[in-house]
C-alpha atoms as a PDB file:
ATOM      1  CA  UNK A   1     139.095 126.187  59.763  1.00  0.00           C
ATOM      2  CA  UNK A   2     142.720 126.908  60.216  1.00  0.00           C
ATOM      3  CA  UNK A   3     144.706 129.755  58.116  1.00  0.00           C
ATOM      4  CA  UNK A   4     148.464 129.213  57.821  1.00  0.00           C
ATOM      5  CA  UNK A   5     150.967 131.798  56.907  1.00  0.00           C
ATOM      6  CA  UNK A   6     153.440 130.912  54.054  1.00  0.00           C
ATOM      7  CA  UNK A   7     156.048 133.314  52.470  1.00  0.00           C
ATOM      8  CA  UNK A   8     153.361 133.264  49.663  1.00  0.00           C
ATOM      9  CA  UNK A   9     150.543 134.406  51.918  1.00  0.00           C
ATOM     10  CA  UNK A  10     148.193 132.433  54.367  1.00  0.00           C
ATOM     11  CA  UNK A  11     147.490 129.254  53.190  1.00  0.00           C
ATOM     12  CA  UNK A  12     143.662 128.035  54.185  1.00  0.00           C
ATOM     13  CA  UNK A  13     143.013 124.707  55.455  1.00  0.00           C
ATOM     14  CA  UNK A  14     139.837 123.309  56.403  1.00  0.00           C
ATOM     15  CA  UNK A  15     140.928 121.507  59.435  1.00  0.00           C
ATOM     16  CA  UNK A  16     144.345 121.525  61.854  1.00  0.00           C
ATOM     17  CA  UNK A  17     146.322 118.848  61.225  1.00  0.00           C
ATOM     18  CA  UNK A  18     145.251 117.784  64.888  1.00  0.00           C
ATOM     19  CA  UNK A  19     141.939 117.612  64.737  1.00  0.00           C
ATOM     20  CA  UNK A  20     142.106 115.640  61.188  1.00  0.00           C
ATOM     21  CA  UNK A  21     144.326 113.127  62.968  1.00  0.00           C
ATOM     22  CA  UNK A  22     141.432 112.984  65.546  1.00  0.00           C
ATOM     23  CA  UNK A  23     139.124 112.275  62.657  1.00  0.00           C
ATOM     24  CA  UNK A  24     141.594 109.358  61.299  1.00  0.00           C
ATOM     25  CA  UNK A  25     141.587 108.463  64.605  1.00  0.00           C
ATOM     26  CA  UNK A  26     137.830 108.186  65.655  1.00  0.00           C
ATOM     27  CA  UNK A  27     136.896 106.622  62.056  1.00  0.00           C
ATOM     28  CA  UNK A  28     139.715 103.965  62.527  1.00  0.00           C
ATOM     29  CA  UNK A  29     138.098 102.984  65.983  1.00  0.00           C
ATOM     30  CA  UNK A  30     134.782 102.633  64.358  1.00  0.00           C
ATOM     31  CA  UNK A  31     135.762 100.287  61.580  1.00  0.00           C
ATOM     32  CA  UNK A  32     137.737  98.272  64.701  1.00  0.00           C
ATOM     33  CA  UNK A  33     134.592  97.976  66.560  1.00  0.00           C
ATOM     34  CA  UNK A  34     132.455  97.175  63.685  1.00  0.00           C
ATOM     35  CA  UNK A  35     135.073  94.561  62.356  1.00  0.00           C
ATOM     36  CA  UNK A  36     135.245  93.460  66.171  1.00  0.00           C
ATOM     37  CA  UNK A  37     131.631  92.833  66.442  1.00  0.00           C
ATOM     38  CA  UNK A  38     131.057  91.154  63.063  1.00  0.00           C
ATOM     39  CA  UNK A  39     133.371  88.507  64.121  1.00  0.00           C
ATOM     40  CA  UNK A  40     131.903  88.004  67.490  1.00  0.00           C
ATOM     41  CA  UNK A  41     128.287  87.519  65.284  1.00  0.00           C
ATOM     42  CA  UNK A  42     130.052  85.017  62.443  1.00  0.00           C
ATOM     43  CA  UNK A  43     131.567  82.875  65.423  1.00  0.00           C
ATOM     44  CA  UNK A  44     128.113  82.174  66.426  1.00  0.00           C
ATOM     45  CA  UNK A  45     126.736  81.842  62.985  1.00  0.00           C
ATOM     46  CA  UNK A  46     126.216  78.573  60.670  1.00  0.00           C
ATOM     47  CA  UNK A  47     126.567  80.041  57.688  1.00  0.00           C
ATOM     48  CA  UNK A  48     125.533  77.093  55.972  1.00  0.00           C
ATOM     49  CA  UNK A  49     122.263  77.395  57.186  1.00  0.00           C
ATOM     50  CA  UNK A  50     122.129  80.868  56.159  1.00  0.00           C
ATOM     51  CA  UNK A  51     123.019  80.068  52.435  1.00  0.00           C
ATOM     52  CA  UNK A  52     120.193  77.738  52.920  1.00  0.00           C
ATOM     53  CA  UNK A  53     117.722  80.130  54.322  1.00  0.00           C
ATOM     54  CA  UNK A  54     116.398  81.429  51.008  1.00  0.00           C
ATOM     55  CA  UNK A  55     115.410  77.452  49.865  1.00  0.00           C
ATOM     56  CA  UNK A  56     114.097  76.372  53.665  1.00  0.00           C
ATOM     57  CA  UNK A  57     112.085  79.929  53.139  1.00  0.00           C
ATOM     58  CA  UNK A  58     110.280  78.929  49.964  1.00  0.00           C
ATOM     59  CA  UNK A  59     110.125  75.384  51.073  1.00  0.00           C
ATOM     60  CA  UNK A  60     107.889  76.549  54.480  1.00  0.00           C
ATOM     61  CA  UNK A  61     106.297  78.989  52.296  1.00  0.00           C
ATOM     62  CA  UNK A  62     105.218  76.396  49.629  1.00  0.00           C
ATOM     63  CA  UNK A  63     103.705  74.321  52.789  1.00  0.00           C
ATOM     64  CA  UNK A  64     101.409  77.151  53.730  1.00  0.00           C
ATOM     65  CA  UNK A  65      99.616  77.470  50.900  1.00  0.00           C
ATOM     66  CA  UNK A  66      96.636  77.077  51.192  1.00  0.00           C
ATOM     67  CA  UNK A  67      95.795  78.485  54.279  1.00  0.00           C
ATOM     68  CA  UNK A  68      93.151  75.952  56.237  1.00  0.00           C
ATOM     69  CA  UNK A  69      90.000  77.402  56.370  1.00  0.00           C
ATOM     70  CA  UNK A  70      88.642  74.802  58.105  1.00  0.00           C
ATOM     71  CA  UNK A  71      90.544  76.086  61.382  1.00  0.00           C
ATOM     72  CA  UNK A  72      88.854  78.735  61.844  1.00  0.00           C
ATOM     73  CA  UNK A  73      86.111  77.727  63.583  1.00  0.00           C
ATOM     74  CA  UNK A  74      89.048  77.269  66.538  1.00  0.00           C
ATOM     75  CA  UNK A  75      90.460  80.685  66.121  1.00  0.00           C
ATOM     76  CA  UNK A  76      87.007  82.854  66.836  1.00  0.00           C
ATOM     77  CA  UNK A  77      87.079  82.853  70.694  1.00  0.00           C
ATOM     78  CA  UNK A  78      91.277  83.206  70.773  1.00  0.00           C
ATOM     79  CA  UNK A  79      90.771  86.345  68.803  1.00  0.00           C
ATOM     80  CA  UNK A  80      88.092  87.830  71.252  1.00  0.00           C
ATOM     81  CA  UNK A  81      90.332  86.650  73.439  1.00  0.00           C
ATOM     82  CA  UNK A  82      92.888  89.000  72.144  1.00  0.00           C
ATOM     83  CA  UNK A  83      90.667  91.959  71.933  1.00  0.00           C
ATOM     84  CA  UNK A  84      89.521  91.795  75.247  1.00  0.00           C
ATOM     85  CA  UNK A  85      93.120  91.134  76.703  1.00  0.00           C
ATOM     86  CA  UNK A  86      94.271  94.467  74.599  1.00  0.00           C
ATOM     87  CA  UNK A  87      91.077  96.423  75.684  1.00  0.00           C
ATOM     88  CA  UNK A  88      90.881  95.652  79.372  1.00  0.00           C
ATOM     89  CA  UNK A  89      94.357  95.958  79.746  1.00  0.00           C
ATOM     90  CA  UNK A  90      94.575  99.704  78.422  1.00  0.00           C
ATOM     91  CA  UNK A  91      91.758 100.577  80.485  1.00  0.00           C
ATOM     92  CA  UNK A  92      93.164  99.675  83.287  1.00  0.00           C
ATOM     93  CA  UNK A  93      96.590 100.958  82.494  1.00  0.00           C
ATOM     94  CA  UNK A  94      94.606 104.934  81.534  1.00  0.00           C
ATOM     95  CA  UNK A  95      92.870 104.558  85.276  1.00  0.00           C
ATOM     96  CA  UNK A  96      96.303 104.117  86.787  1.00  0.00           C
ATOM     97  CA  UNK A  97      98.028 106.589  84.734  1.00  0.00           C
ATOM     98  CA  UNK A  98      96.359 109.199  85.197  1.00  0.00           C
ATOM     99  CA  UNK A  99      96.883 109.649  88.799  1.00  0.00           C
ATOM    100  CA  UNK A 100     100.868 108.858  87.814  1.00  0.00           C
ATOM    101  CA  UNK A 101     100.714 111.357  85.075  1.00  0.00           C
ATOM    102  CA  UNK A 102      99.360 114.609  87.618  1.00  0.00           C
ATOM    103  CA  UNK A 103     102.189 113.452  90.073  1.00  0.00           C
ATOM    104  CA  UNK A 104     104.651 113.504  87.380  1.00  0.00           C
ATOM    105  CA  UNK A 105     103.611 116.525  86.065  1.00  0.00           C
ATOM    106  CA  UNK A 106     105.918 119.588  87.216  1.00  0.00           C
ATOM    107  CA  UNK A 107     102.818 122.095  88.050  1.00  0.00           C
ATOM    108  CA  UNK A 108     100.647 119.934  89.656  1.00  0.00           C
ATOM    109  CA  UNK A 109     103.236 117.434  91.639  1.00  0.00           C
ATOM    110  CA  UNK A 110     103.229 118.213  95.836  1.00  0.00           C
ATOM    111  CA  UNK A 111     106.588 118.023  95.285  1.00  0.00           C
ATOM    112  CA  UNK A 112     109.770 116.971  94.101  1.00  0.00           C
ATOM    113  CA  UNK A 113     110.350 113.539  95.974  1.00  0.00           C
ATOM    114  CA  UNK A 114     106.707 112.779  94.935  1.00  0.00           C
ATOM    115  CA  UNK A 115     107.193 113.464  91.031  1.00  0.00           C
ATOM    116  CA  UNK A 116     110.744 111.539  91.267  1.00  0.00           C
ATOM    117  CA  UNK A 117     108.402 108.353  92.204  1.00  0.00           C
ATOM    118  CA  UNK A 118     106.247 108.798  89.560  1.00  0.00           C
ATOM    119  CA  UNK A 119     108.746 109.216  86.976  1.00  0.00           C
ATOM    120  CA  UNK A 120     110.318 106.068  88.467  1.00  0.00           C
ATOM    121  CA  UNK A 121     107.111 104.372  88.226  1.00  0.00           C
ATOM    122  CA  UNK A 122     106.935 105.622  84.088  1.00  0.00           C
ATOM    123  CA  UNK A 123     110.479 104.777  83.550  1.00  0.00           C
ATOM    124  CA  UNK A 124     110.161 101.340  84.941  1.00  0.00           C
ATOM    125  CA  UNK A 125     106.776 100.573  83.057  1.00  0.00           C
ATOM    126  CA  UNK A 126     108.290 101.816  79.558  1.00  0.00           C
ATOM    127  CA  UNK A 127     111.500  99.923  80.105  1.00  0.00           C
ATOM    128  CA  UNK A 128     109.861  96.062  80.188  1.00  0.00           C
ATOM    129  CA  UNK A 129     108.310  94.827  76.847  1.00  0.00           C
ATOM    130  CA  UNK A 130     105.065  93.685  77.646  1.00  0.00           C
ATOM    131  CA  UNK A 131     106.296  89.982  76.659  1.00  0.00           C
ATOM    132  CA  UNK A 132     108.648  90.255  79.640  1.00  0.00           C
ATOM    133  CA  UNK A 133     105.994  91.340  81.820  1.00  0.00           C
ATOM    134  CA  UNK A 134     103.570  88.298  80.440  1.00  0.00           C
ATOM    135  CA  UNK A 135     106.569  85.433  81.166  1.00  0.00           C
ATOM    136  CA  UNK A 136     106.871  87.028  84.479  1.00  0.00           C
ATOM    137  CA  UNK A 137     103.231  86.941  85.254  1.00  0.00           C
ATOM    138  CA  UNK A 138     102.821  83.574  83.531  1.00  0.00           C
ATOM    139  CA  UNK A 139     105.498  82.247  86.577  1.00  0.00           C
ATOM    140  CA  UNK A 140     103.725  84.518  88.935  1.00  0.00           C
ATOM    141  CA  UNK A 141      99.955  83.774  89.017  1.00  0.00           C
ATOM    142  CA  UNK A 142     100.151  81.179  85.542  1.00  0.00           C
ATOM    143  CA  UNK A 143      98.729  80.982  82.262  1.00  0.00           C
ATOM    144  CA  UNK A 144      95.848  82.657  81.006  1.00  0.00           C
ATOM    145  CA  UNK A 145      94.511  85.442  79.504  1.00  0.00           C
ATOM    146  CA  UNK A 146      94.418  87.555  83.360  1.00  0.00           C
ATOM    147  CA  UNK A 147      98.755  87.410  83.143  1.00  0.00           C
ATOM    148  CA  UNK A 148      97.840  89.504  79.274  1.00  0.00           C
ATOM    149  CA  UNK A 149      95.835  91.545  80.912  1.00  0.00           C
ATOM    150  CA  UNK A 150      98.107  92.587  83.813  1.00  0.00           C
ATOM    151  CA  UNK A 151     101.479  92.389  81.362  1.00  0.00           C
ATOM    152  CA  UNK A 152      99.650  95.519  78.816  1.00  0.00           C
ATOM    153  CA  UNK A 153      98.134  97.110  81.800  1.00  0.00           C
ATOM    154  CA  UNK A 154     102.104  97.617  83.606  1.00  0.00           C
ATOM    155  CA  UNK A 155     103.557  98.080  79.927  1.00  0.00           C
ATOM    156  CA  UNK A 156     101.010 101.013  79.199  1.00  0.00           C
ATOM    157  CA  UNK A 157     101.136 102.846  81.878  1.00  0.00           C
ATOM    158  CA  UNK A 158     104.373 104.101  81.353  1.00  0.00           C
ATOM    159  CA  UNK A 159     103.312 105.205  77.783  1.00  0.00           C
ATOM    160  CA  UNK A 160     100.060 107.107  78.871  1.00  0.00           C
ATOM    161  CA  UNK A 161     101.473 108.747  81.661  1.00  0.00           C
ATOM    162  CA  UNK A 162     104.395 110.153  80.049  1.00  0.00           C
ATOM    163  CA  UNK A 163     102.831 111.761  77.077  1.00  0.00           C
ATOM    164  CA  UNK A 164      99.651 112.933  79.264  1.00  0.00           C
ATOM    165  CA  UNK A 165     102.162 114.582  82.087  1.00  0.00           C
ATOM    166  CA  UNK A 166     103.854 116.119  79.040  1.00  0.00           C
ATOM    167  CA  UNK A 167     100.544 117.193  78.110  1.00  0.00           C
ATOM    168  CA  UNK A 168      99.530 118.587  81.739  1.00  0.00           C
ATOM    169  CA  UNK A 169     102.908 120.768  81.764  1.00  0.00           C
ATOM    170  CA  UNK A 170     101.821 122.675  78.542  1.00  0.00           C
ATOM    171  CA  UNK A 171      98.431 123.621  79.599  1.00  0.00           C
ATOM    172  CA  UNK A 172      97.449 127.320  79.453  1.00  0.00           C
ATOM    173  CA  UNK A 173      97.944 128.675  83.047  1.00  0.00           C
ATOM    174  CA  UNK A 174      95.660 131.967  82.666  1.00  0.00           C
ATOM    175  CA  UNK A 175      92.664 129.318  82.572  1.00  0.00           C
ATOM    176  CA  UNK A 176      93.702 127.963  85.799  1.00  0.00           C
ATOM    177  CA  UNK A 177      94.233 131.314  87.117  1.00  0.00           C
ATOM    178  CA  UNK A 178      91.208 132.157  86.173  1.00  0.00           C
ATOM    179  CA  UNK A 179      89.450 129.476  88.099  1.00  0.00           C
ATOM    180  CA  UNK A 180      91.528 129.910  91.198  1.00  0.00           C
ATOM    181  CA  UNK A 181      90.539 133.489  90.815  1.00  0.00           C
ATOM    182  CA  UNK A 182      87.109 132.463  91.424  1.00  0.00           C
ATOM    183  CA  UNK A 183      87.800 130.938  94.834  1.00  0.00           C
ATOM    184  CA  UNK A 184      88.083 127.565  93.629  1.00  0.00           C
ATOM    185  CA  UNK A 185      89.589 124.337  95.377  1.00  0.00           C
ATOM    186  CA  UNK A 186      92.410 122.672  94.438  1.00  0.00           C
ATOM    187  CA  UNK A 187      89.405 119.676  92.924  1.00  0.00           C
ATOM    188  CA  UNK A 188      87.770 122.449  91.076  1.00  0.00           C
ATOM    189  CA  UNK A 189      90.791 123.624  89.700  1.00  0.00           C
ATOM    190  CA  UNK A 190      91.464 120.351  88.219  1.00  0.00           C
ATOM    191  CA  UNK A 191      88.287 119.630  87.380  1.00  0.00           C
ATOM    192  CA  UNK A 192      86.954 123.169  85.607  1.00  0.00           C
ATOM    193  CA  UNK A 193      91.148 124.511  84.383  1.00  0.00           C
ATOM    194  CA  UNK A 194      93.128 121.606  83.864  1.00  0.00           C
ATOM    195  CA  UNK A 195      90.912 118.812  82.734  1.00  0.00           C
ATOM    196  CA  UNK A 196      89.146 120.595  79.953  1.00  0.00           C
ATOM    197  CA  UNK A 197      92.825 121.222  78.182  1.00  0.00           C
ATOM    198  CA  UNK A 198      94.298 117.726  78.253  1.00  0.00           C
ATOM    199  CA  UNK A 199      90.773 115.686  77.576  1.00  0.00           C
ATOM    200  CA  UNK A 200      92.042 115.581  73.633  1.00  0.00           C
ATOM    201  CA  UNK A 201      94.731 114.448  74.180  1.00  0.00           C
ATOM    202  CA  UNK A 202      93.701 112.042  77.097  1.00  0.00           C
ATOM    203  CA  UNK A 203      91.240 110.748  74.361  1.00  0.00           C
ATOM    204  CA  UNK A 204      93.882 110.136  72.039  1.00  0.00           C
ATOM    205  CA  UNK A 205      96.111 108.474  73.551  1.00  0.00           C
ATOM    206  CA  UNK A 206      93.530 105.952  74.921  1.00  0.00           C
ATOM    207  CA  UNK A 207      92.454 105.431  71.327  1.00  0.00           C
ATOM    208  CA  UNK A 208      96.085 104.961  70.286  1.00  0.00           C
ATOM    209  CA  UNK A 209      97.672 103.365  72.880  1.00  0.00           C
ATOM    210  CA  UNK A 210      94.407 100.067  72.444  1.00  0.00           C
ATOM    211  CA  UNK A 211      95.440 100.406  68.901  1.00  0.00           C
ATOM    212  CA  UNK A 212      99.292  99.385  70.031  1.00  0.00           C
ATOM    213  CA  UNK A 213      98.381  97.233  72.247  1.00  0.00           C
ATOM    214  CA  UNK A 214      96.014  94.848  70.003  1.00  0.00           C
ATOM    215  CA  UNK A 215      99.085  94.322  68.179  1.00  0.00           C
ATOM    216  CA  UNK A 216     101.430  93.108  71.049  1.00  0.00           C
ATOM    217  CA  UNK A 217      98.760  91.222  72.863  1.00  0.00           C
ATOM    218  CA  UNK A 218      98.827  88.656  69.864  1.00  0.00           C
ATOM    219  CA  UNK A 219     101.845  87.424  70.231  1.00  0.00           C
ATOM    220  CA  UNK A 220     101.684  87.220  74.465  1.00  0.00           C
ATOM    221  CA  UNK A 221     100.006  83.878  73.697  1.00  0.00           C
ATOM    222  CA  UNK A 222     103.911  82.735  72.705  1.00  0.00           C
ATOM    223  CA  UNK A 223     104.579  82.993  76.593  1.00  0.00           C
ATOM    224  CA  UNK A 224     101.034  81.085  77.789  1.00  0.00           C
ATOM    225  CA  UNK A 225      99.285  84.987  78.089  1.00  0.00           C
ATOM    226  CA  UNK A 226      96.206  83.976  76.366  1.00  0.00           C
ATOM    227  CA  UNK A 227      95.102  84.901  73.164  1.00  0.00           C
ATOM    228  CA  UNK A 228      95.813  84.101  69.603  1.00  0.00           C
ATOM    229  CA  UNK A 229      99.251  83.519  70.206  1.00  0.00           C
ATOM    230  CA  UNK A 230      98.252  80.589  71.564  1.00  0.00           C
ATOM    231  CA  UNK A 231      96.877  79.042  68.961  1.00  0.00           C
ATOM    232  CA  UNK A 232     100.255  80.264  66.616  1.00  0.00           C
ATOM    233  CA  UNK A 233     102.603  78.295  69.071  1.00  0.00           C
ATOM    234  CA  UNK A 234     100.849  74.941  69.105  1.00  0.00           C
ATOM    235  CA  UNK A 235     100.086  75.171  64.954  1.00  0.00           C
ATOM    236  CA  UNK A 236     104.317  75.823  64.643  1.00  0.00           C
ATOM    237  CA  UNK A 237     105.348  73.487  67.327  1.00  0.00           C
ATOM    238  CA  UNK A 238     103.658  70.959  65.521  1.00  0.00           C
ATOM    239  CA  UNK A 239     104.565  72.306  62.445  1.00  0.00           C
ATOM    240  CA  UNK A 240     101.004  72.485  60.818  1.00  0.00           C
ATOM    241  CA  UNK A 241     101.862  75.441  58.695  1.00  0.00           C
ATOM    242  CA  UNK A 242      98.393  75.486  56.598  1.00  0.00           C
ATOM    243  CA  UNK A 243      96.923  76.450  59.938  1.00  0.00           C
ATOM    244  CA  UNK A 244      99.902  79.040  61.094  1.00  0.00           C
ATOM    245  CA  UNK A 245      99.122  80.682  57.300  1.00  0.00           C
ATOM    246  CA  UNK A 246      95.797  81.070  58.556  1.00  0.00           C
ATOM    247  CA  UNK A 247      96.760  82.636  61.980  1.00  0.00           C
ATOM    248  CA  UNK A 248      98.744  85.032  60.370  1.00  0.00           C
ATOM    249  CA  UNK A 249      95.628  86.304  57.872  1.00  0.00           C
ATOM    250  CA  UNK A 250      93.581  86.575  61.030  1.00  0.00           C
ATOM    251  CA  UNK A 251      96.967  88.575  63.120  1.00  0.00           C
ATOM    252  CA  UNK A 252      96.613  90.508  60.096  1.00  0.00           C
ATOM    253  CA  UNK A 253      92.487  91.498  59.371  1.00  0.00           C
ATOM    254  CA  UNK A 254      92.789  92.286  63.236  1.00  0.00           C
ATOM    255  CA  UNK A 255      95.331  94.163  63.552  1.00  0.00           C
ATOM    256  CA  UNK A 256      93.640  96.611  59.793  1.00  0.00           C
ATOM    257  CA  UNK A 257      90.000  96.274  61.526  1.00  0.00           C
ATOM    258  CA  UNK A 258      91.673  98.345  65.073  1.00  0.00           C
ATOM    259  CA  UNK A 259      93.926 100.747  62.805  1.00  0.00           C
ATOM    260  CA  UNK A 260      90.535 101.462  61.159  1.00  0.00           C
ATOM    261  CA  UNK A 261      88.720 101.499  64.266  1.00  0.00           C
ATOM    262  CA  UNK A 262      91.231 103.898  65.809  1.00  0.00           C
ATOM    263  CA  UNK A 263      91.789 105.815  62.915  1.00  0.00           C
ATOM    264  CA  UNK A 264      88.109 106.747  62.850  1.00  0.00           C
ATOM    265  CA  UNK A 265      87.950 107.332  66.386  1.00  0.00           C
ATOM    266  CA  UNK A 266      90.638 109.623  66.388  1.00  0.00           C
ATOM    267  CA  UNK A 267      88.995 111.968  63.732  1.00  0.00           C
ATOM    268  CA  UNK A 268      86.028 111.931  65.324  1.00  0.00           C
ATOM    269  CA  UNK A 269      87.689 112.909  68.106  1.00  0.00           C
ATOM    270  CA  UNK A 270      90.309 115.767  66.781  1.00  0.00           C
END
């Protein structure tokens, strides 16, 4: 707000004339960037595929239909497939975070250096998709459904141990005074004043964490992780799209059947 005398009186203005040149300024460089970086996207554009996408779209849409049934008989051991990759994976990933997740934690790190690593070790983990980790792993140790397993294992652990360490800094210290009081040991402590408080929420972030997780491991099978995907990159690569319709239903009643499951767990749990 800037007030400007006159030889009729101060004059109000809402801004200097400075900072609204800073304003015309900063707006300007905007639109430059934005005009900057559509051109950089149309010079690697066919637009005359684009004005074609809506007829190729109904065109691949029209050869879906109907779905082929008959495949599924090939689809029921991909999709425990997936399950299993999704529920061993986050299992392993809560064992390892937890440790992570207490040396992260501000009041129950040995000290600084130590909870540095471990929020290293959550950065680094939340930082890779879990597709990147599964083509890694594919090239490491090959295909399968073990490279899923190891690719949401190193994906979740970043995720668990982040919002459980967050959970371990806002526990109630008078409880674990209380128990320290008592003579306790530093296990004790843990085990009767610190474990009690964050078991909710260790419990639901399992549950929700699986529930993520048996989303993205059906689509590791794209990279040769195992799993549906599998089955969805052979069906487009050969471009039987009654079967990839079918794929998708199945992608879908999974993926509703965990939010169910997880959504029910989590009730009973809270």
């Amino acid at each position: 707000m800037a007030v400007i005398d006159s030889t009729d009186g101060p004059i109000w203005r809402r801004r200097t004339t400075g900072k609204q040149l800073a304003i015309w300024c900063g707006w300007l460089v905007g639109v430059a960037i934005v005009v900057y970086c559509f051109k950089l996207i149309s010079d690697k554009t066919i637009w005359m595929f684009v004005l074609d996408s809506g007829i190729q779209a109904a065109d691949m849409a029209s050869r879906m239909v109907p779905p082929k049934w008959s495949y599924m008989d090939n689809l029921w051991r991909p999709v425990w497939d997936t399950i299993n990759i999704a529920t061993t994976g986050t299992m392993i990933a809560l064992v390892l975070a937890v440790p992570v997740a207490f040396l992260a934690a501000s009041n129950t790190t040995p000290h600084k250096s130590v909870r540095a690593v471990a929020l290293f070790i959550i950065v680094s983990s939340r930082s890779i998709n879990s597709l990147i980790w599964a083509l890694m792993l594919v090239a490491i140790i090959g295909p399968g459904t073990l490279a899923g397993i190891i690719a949401i294992a190193l994906r979740s652990i970043g995720f668990c141990a982040k919002l459980l360490y967050e959970a371990i800094e806002e526990i109630d210290v008078k409880q674990v005074e209380a128990v320290e009081a008592t003579g306790a040991t530093g296990a004790q402590k843990l085990a009767y004043g610190i474990a009690p408080q964050i078991m909710p929420t260790f419990a639901g972030i399992s549950v929700f964490r699986w529930d993520i997780n048996i989303r993205e491991s059906t689509v590791l099978g794209l990279v040769g992780a195992g799993g549906i995907g599998l089955q969805l990159d052979a069906s487009i690569s050969t471009l039987a799209w009654t079967q990839v319709s079918l794929i998708l239903l199945v992608i879908l009643g999974t993926v509703i059947v965990s939010e169910w499951v997880s959504a029910k767990v989590r009730h009973a749990i809270i």
